[in-house]
Protein backbone atom coordinates (compact mmCIF):
# COMPACT_ATOMS: atom_id res chain seq x y z
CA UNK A 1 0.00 0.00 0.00
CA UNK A 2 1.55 3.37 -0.89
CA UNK A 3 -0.08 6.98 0.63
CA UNK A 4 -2.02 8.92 -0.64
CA UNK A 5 -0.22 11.10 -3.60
CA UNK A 6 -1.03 13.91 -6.28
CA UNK A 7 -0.29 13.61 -9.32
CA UNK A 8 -0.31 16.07 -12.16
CA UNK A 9 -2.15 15.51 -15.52
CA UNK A 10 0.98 15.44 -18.20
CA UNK A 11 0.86 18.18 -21.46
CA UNK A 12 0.05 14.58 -23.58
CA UNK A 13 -2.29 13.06 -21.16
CA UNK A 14 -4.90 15.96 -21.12
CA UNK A 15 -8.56 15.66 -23.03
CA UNK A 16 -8.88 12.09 -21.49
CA UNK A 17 -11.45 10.40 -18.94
CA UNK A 18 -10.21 9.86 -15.56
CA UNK A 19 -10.98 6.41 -15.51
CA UNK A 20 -8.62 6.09 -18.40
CA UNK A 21 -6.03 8.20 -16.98
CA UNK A 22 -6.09 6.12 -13.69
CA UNK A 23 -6.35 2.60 -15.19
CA UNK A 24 -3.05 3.56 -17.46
CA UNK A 25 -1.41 5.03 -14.51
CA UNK A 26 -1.86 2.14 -12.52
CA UNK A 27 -2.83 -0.95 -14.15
CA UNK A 28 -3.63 -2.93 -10.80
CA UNK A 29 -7.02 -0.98 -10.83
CA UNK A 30 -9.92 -2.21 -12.01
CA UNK A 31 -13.08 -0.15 -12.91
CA UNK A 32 -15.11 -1.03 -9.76
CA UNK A 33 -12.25 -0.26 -7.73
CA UNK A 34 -12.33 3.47 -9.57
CA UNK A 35 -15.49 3.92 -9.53
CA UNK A 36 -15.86 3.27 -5.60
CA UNK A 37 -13.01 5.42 -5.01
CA UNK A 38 -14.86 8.36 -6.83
CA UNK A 39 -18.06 7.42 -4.90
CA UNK A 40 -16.62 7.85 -1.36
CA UNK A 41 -14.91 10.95 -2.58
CA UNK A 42 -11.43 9.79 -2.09
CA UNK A 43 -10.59 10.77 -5.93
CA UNK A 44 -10.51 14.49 -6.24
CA UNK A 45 -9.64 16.07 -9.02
CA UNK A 46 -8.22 20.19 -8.34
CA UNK A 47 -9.78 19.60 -4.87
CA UNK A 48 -13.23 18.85 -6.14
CA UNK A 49 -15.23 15.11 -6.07
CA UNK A 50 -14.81 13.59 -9.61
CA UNK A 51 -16.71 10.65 -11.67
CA UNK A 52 -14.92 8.05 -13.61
CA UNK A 53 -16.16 9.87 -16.92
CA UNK A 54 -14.85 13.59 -16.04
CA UNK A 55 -12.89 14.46 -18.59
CA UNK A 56 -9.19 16.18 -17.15
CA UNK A 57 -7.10 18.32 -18.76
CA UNK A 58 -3.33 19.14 -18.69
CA UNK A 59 -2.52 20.58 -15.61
CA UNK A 60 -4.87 19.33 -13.48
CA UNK A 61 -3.82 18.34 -9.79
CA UNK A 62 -5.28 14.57 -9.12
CA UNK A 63 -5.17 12.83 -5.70
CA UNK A 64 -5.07 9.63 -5.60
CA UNK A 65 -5.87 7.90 -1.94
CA UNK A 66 -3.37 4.83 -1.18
CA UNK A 67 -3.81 2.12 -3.37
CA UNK A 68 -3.40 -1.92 -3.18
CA UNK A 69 -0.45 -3.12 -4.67
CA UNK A 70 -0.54 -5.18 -6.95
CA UNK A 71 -1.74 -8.88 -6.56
CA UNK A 72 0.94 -11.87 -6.83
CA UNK A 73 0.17 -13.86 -9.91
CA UNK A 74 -0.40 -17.59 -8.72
CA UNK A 75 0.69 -20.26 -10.78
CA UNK A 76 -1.73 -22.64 -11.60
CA UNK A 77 0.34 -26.00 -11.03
CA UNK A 78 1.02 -24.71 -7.44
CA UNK A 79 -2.36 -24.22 -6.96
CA UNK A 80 -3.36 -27.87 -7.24
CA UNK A 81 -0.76 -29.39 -5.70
């Protein structure tokens, strides 16, 4: 788990749905995962609640509450054995 961070919207990533912007940023998300995280608030973008379909420009400040790392990929013979 990381802490919460902000993260500015590049010159090339403006023009873009957040969802997008978040799911390229950090592939370990999936959509219900952003789209509860915009429902309790906890994704703001310049200070203000967001939805997974705002649309963010250039610029923009986004914070990001901590995040789940990444799940371990199991193997499937070692999960039959």
């Amino acid at each position: 788990m990381s802490g919460v961070q902000t993260l500015r919207v590049g010159e090339d990533e403006g023009d873009q749905r957040l969802d997008r912007w978040l799911r390229k940023r950090f592939p370990q998300l999936n959509q219900i995962a952003i789209e509860k995280m915009c429902r309790k608030g906890e994704l703001r973008v310049d200070g203000a609640r967001a939805k997974p379909a705002t649309r963010i420009a250039a610029g923009q400040d986004i914070r990001i509450p901590p995040l789940p790392d990444a799940a371990p990929e199991v193997s499937l013979s070692s999960r039959w054995t």
